[in-house]
PDB file of N, CA and C in Angstrom:
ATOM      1  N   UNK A   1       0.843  -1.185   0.000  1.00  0.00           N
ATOM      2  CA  UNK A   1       0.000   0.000   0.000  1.00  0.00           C
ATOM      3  C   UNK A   1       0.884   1.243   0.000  1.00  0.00           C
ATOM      4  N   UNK A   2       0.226   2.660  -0.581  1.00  0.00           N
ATOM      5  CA  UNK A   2       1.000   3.618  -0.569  1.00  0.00           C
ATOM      6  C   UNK A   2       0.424   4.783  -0.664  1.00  0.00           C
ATOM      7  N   UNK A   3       0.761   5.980   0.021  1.00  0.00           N
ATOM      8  CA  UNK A   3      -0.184   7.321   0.077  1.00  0.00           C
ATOM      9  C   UNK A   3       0.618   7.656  -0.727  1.00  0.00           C
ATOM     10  N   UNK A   4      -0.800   8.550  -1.682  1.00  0.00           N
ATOM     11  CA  UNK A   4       0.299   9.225  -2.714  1.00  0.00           C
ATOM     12  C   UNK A   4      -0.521  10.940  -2.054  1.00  0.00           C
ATOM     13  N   UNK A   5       0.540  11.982  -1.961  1.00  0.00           N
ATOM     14  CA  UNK A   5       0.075  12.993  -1.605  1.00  0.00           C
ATOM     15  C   UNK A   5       0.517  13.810  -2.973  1.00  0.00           C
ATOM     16  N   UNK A   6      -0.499  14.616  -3.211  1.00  0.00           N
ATOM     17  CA  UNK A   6      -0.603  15.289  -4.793  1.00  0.00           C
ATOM     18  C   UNK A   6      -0.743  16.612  -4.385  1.00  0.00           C
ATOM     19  N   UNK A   7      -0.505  17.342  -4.656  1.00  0.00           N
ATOM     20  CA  UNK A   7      -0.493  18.948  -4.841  1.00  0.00           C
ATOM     21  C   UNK A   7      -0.752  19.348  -6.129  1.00  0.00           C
ATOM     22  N   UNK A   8      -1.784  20.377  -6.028  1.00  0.00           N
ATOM     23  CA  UNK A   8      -2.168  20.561  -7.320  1.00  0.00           C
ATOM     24  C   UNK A   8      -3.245  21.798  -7.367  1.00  0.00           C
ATOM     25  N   UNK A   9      -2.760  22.636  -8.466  1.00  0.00           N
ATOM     26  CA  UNK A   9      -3.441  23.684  -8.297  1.00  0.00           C
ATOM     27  C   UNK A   9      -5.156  23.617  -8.715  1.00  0.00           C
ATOM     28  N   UNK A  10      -5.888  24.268  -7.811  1.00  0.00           N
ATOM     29  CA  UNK A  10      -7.302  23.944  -7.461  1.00  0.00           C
ATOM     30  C   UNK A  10      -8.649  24.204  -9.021  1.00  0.00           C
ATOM     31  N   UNK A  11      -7.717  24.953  -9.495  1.00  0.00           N
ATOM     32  CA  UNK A  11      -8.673  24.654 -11.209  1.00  0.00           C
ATOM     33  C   UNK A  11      -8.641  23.481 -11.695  1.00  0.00           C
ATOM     34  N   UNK A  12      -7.941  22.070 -11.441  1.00  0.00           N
ATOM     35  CA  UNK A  12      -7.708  21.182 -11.886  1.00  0.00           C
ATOM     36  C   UNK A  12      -8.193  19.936 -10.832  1.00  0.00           C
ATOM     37  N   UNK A  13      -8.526  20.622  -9.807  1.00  0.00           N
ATOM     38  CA  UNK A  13      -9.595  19.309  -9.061  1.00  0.00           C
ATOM     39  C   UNK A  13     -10.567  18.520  -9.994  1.00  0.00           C
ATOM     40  N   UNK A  14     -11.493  19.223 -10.450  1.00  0.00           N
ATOM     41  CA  UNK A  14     -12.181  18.096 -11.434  1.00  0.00           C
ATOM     42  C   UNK A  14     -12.054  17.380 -12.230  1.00  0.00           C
ATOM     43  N   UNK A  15     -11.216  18.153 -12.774  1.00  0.00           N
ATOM     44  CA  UNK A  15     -10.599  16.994 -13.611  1.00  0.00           C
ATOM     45  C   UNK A  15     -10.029  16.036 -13.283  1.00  0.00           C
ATOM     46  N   UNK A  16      -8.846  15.877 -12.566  1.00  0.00           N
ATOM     47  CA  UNK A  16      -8.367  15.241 -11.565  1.00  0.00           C
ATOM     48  C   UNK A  16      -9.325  13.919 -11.354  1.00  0.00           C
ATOM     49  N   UNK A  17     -10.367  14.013 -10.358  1.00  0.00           N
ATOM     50  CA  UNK A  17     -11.358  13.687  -9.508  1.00  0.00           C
ATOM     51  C   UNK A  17     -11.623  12.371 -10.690  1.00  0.00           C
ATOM     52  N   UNK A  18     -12.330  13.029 -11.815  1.00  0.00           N
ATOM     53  CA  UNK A  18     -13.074  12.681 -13.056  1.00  0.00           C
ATOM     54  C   UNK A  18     -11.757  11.743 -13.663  1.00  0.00           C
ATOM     55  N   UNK A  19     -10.745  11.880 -13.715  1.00  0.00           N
ATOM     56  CA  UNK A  19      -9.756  10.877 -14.721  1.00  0.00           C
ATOM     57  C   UNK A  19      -8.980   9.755 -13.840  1.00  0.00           C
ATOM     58  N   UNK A  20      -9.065  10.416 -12.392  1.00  0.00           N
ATOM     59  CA  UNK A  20      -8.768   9.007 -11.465  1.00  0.00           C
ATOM     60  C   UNK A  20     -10.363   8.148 -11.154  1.00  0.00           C
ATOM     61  N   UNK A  21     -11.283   8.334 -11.548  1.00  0.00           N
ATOM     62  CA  UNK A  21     -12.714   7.605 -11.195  1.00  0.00           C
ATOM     63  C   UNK A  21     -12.347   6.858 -12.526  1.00  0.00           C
ATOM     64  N   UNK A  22     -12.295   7.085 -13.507  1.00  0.00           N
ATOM     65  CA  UNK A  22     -12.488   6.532 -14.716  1.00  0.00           C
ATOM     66  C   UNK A  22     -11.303   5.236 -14.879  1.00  0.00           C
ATOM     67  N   UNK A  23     -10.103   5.816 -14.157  1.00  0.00           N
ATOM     68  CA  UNK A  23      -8.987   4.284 -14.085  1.00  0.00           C
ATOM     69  C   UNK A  23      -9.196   3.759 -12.611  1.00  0.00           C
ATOM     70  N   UNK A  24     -10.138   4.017 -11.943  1.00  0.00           N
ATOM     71  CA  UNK A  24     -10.425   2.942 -10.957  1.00  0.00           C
ATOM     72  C   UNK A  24      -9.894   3.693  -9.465  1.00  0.00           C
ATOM     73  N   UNK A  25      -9.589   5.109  -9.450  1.00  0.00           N
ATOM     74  CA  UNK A  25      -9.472   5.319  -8.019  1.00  0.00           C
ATOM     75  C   UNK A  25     -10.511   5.991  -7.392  1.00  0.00           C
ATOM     76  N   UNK A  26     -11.543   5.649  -6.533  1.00  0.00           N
ATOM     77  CA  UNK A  26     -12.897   6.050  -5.927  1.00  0.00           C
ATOM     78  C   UNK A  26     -12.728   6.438  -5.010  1.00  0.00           C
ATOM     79  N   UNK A  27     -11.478   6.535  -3.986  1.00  0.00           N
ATOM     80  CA  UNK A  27     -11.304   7.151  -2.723  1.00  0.00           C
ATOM     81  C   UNK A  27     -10.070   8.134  -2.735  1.00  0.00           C
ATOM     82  N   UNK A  28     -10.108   9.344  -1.828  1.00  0.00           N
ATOM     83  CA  UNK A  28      -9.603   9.973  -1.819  1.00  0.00           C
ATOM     84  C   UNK A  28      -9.762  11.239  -0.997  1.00  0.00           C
ATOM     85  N   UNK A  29      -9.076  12.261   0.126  1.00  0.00           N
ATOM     86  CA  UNK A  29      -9.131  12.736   0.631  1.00  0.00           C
ATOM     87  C   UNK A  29      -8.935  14.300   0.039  1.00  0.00           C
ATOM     88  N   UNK A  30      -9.247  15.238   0.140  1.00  0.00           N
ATOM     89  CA  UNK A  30      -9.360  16.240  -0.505  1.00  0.00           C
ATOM     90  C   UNK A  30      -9.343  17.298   0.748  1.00  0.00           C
ATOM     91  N   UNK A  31      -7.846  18.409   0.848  1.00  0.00           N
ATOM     92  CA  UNK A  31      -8.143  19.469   1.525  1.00  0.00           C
ATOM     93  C   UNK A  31      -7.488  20.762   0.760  1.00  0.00           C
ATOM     94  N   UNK A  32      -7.743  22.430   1.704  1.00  0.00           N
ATOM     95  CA  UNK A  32      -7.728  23.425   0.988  1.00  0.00           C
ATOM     96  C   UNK A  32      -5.980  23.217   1.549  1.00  0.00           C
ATOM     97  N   UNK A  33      -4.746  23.762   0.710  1.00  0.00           N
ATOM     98  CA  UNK A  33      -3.787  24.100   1.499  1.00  0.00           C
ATOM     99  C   UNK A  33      -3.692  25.382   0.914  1.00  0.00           C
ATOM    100  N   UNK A  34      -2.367  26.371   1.188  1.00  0.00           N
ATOM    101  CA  UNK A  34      -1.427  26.723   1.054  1.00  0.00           C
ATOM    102  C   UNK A  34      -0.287  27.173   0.914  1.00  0.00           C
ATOM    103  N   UNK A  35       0.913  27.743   0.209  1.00  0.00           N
ATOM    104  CA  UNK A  35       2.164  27.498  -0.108  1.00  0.00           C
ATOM    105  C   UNK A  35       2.709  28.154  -1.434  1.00  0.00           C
ATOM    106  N   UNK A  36       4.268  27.943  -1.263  1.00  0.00           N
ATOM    107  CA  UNK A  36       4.939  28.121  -2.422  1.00  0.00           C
ATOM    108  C   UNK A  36       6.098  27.405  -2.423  1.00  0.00           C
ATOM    109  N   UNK A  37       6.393  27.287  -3.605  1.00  0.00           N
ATOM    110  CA  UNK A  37       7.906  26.751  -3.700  1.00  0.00           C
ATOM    111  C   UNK A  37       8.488  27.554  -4.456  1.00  0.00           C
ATOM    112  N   UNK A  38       8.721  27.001  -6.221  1.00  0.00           N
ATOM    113  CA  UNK A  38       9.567  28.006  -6.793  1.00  0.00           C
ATOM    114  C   UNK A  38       8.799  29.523  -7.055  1.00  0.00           C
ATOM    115  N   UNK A  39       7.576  29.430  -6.897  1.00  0.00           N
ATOM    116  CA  UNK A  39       7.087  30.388  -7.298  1.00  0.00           C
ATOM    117  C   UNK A  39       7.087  31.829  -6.683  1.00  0.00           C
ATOM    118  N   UNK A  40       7.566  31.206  -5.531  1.00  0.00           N
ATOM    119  CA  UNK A  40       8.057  32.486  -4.644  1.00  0.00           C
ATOM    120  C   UNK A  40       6.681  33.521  -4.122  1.00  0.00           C
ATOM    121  N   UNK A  41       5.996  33.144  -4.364  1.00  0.00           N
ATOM    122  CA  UNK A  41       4.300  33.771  -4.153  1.00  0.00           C
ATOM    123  C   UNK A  41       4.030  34.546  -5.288  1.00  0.00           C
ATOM    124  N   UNK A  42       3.140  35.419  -5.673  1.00  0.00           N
ATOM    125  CA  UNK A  42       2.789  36.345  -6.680  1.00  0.00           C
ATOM    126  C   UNK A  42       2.274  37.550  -6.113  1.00  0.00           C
ATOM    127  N   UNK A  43       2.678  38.951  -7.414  1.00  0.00           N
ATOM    128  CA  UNK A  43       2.151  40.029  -6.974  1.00  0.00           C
ATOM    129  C   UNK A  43       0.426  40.387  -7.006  1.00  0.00           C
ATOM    130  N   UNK A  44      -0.067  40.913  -6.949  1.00  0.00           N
ATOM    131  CA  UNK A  44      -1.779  41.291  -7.064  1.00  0.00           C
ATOM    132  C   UNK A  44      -1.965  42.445  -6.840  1.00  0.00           C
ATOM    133  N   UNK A  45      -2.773  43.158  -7.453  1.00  0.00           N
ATOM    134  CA  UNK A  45      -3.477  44.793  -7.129  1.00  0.00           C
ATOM    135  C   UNK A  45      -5.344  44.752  -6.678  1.00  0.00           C
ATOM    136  N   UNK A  46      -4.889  45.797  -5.938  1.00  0.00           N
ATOM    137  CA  UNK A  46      -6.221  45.732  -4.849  1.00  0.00           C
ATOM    138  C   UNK A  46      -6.449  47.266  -4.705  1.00  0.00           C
ATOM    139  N   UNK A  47      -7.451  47.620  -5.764  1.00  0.00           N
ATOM    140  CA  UNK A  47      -7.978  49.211  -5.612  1.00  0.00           C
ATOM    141  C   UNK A  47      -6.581  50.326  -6.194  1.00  0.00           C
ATOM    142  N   UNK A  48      -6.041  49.507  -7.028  1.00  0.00           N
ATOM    143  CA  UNK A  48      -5.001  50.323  -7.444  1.00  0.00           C
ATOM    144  C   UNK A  48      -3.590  50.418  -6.654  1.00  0.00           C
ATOM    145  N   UNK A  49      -3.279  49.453  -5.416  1.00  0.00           N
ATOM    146  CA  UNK A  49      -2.244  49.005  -4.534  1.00  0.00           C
ATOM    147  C   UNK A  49      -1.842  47.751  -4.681  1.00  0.00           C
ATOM    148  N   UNK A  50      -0.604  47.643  -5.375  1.00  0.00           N
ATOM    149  CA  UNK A  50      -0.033  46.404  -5.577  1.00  0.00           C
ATOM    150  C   UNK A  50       0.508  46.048  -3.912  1.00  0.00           C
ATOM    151  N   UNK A  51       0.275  44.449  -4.620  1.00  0.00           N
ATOM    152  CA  UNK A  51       0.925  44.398  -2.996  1.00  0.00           C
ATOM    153  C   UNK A  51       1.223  42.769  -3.102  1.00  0.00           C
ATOM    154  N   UNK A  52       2.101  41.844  -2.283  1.00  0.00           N
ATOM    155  CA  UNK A  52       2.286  40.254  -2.622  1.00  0.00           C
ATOM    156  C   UNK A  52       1.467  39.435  -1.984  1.00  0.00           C
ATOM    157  N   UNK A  53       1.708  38.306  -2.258  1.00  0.00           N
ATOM    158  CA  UNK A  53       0.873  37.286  -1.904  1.00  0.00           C
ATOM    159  C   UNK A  53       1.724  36.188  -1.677  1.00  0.00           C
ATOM    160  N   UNK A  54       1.999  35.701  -0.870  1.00  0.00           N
ATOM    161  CA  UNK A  54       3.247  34.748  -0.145  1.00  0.00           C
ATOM    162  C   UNK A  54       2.755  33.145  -0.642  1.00  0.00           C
ATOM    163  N   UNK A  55       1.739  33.705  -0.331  1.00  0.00           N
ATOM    164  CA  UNK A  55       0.818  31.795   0.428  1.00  0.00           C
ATOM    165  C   UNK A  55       0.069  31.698  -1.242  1.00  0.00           C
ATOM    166  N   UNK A  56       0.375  30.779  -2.048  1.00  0.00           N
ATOM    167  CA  UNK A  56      -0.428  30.329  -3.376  1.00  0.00           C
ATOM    168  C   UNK A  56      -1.730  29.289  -2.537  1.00  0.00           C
ATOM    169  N   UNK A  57      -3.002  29.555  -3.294  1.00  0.00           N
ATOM    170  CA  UNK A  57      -4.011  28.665  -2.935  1.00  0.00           C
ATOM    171  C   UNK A  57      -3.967  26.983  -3.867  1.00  0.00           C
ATOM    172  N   UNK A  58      -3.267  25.853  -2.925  1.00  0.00           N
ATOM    173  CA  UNK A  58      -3.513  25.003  -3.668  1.00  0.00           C
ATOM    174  C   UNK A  58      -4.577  23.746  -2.772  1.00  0.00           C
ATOM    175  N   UNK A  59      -4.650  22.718  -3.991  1.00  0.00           N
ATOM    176  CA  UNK A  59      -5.447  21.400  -3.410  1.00  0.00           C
ATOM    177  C   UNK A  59      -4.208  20.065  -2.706  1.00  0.00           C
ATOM    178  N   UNK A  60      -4.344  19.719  -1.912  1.00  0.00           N
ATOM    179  CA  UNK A  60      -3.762  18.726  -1.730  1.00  0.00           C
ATOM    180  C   UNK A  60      -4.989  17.374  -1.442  1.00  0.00           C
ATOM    181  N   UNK A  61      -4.266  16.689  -2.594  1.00  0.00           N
ATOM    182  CA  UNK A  61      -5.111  14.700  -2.413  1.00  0.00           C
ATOM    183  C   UNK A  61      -4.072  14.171  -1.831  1.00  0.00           C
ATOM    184  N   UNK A  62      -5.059  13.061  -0.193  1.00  0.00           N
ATOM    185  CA  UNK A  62      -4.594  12.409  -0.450  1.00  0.00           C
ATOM    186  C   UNK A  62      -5.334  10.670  -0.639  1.00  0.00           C
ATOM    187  N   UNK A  63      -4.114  10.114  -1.528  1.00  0.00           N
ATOM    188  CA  UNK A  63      -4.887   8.848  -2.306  1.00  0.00           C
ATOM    189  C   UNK A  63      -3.766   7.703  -1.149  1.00  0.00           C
ATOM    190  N   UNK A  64      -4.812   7.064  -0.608  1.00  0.00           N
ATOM    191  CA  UNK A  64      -4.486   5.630  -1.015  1.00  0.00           C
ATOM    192  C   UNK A  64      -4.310   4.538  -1.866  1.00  0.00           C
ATOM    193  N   UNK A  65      -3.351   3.685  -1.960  1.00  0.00           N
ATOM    194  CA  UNK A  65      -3.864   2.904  -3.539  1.00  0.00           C
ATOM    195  C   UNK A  65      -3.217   1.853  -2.985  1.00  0.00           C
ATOM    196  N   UNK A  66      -3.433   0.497  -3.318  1.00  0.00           N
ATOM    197  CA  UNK A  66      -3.048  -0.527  -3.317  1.00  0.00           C
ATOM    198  C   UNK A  66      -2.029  -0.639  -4.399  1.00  0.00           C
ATOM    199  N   UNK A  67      -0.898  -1.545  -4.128  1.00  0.00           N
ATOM    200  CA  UNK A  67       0.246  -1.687  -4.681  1.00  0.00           C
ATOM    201  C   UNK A  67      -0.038  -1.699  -6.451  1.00  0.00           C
ATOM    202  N   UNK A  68      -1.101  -2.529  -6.917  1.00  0.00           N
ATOM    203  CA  UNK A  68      -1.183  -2.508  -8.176  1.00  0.00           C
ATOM    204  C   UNK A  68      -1.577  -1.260  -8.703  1.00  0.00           C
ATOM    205  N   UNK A  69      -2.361   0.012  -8.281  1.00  0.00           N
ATOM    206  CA  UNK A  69      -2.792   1.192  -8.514  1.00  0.00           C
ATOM    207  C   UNK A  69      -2.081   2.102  -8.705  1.00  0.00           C
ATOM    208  N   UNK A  70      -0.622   2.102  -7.844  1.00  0.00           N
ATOM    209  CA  UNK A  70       0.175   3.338  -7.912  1.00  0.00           C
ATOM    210  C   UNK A  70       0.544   3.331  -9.226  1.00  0.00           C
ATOM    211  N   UNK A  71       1.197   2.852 -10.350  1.00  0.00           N
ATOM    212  CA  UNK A  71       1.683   3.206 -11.282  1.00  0.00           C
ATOM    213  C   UNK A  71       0.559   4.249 -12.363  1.00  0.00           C
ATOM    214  N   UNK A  72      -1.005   3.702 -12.338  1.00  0.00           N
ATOM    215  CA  UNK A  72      -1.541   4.605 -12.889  1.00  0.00           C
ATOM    216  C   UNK A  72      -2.273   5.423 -12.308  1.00  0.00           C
ATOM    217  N   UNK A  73      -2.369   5.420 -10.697  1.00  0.00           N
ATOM    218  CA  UNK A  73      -2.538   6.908 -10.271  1.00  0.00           C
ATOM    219  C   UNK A  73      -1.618   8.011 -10.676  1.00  0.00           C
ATOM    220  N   UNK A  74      -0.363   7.310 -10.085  1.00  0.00           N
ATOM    221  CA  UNK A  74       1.054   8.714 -10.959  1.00  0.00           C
ATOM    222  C   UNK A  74       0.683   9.304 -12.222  1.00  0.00           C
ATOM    223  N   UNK A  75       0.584   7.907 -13.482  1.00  0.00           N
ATOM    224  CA  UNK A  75       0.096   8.218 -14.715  1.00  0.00           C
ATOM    225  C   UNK A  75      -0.815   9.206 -14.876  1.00  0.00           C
ATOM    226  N   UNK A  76      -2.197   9.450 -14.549  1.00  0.00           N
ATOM    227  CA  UNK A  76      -3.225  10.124 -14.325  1.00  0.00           C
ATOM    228  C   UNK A  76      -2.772  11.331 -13.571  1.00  0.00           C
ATOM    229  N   UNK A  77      -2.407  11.602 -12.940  1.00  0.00           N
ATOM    230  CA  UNK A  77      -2.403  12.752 -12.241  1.00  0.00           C
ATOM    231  C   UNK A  77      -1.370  13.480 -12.390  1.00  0.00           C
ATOM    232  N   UNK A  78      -0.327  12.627 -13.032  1.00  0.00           N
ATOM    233  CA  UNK A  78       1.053  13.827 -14.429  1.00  0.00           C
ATOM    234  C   UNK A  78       0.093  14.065 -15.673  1.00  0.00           C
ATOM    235  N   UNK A  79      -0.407  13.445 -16.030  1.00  0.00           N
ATOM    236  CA  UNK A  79      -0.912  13.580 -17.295  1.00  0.00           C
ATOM    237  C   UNK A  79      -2.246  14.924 -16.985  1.00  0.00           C
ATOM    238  N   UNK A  80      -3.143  14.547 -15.753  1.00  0.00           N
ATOM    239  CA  UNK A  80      -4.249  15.646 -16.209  1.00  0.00           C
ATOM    240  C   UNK A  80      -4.130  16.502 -15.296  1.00  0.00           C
ATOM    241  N   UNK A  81      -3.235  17.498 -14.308  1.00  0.00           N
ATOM    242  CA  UNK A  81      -2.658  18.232 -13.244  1.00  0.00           C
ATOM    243  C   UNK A  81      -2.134  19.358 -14.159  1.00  0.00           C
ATOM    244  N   UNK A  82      -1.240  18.751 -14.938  1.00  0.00           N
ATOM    245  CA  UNK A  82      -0.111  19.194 -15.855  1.00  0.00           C
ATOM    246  C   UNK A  82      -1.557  20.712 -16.729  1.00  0.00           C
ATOM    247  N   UNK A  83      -0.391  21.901 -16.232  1.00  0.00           N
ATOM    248  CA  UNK A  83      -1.223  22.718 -17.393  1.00  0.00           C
ATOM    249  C   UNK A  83      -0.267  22.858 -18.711  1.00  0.00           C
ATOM    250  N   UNK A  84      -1.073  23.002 -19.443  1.00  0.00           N
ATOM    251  CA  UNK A  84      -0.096  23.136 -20.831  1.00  0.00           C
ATOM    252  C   UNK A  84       0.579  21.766 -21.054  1.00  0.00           C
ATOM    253  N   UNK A  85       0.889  21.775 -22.559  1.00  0.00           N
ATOM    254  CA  UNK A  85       1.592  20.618 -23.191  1.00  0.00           C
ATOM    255  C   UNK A  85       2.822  19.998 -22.403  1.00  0.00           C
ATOM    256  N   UNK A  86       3.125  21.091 -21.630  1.00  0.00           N
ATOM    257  CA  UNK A  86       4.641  20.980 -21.155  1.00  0.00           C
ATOM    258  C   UNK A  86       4.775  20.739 -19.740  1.00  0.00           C
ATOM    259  N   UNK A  87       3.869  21.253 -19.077  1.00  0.00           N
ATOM    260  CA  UNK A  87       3.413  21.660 -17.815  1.00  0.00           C
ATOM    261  C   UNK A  87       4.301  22.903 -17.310  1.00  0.00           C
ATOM    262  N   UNK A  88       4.016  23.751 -16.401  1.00  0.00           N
ATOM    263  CA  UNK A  88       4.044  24.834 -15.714  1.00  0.00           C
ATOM    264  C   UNK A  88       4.677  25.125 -13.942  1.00  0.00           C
ATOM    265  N   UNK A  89       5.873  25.962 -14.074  1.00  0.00           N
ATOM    266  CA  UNK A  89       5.901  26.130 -12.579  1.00  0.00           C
ATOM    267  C   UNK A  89       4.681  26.437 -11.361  1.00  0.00           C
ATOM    268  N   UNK A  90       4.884  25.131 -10.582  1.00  0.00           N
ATOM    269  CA  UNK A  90       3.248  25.704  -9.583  1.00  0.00           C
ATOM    270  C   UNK A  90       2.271  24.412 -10.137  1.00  0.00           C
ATOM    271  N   UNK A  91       2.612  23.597 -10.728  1.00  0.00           N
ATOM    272  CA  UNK A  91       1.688  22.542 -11.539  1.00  0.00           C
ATOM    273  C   UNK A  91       1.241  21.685 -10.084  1.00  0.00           C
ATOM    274  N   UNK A  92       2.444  21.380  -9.401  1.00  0.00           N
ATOM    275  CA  UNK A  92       2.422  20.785  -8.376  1.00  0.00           C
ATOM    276  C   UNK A  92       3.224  19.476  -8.189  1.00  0.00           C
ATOM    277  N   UNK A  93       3.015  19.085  -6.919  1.00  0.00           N
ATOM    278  CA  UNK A  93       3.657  17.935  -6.632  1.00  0.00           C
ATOM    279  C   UNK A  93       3.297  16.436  -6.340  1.00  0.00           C
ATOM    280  N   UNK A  94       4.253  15.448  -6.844  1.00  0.00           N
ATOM    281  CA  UNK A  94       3.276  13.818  -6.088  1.00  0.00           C
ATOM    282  C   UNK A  94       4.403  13.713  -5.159  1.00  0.00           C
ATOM    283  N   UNK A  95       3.977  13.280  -4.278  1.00  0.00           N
ATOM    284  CA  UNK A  95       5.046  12.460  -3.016  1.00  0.00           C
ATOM    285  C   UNK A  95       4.078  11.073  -2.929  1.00  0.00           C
ATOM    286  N   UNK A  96       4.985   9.772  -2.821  1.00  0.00           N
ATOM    287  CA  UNK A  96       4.782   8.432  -2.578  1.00  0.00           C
ATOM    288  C   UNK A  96       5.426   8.267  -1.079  1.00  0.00           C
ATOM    289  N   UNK A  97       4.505   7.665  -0.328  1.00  0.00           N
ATOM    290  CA  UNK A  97       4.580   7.635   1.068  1.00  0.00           C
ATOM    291  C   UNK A  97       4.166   6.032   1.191  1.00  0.00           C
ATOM    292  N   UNK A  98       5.494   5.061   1.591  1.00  0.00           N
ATOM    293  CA  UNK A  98       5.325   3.818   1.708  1.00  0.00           C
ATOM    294  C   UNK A  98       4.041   3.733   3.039  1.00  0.00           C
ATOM    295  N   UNK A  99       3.093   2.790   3.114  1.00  0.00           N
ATOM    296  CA  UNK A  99       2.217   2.518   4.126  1.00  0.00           C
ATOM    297  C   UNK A  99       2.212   1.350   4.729  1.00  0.00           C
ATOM    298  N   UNK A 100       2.126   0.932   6.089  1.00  0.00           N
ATOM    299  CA  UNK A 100       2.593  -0.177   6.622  1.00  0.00           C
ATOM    300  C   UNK A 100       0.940  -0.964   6.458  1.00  0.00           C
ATOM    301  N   UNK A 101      -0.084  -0.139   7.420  1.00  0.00           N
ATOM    302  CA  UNK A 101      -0.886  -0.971   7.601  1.00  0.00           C
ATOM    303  C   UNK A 101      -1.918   0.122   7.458  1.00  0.00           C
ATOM    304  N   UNK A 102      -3.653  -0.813   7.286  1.00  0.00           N
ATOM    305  CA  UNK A 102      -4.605   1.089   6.943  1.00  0.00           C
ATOM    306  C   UNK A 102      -5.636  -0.672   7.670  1.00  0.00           C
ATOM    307  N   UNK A 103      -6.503   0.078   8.984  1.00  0.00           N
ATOM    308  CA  UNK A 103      -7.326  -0.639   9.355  1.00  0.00           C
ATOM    309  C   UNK A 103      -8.649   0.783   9.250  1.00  0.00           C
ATOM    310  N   UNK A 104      -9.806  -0.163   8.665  1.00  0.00           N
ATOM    311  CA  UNK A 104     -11.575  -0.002   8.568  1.00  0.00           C
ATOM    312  C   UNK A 104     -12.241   0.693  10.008  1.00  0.00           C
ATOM    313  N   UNK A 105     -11.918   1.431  10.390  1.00  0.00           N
ATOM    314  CA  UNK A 105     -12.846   1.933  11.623  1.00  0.00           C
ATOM    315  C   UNK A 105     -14.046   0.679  11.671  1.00  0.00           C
ATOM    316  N   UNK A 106     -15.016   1.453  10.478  1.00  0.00           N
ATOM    317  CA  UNK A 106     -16.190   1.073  10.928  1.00  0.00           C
ATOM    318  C   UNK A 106     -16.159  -0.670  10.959  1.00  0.00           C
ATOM    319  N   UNK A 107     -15.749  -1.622  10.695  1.00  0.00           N
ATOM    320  CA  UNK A 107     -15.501  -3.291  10.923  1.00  0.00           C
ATOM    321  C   UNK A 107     -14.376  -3.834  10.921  1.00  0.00           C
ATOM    322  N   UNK A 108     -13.283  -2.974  11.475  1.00  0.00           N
ATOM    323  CA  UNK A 108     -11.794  -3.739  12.182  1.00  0.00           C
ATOM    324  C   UNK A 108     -11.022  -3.952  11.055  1.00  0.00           C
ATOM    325  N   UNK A 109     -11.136  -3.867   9.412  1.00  0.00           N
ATOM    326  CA  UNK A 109     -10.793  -4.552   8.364  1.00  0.00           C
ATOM    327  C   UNK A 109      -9.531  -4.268   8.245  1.00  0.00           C
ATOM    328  N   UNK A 110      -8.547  -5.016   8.051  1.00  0.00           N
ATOM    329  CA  UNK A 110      -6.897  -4.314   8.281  1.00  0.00           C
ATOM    330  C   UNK A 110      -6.343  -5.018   6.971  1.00  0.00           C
ATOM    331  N   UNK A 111      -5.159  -4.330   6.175  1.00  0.00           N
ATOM    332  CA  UNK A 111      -4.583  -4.220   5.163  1.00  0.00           C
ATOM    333  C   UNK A 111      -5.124  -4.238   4.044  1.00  0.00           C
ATOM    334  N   UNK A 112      -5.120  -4.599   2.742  1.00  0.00           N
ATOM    335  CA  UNK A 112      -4.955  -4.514   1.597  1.00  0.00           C
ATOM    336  C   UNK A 112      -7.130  -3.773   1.589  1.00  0.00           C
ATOM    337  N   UNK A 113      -7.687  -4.918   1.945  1.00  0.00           N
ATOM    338  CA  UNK A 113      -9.400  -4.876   2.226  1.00  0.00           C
ATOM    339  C   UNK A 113      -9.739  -3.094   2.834  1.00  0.00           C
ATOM    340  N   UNK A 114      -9.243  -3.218   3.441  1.00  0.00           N
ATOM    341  CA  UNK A 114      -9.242  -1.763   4.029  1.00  0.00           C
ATOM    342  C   UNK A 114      -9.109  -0.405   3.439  1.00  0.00           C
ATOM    343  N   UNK A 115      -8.317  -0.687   2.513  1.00  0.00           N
ATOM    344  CA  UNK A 115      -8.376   0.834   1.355  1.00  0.00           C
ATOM    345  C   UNK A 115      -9.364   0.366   0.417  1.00  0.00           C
TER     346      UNK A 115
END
């Protein structure tokens, strides 16, 4: 098993959502973050006062997947995240997070059954 944590800028949730349902991923955690990396934040004007913006608004997923899933969750979520042909600074990030064990609250269900 493996968390994949995705970063990804928030115009691209649906899609997202919509192209991992379609190769088989139905679960998934969804919160507001954010951050910057290279982007260093951006400027903005407000009533004619420029001024910065440190903190970028992004989405962070996170997916569980069973060992056979990770290769085309990655697939899916480089492929439809990505803006432009090329993709874009700020597109975002995957991190793969090995998982030992994921037990079912609601009926005790532990490993693989459980995600």
């Amino acid at each position: 098993m493996k968390l994949l944590l995705a970063i990804i800028q928030p115009t691209k949730l649906q899609a997202v959502r919509d192209a991992l349902y379609q190769v088989g991923v139905e679960r998934m955690t969804v919160c507001d973050a954010q951050g910057y990396g290279r982007q260093r934040g951006q400027t903005a004007t407000y009533r004619g006062i420029e001024y910065r913006v440190n903190m970028l608004r992004k989405i962070s997923l996170e997916i569980w997947v069973n060992d056979d899933f990770v290769e085309r969750t990655i697939d899916t979520l480089l492929r439809v995240a990505r803006t432009g042909s090329q993709g874009n600074i700020g597109d975002g990030k995957v991190f793969i997070i090995p998982t030992d064990e994921a037990i079912s609250i609601d009926g005790g269900t532990r490993g693989l059954g459980a995600v």
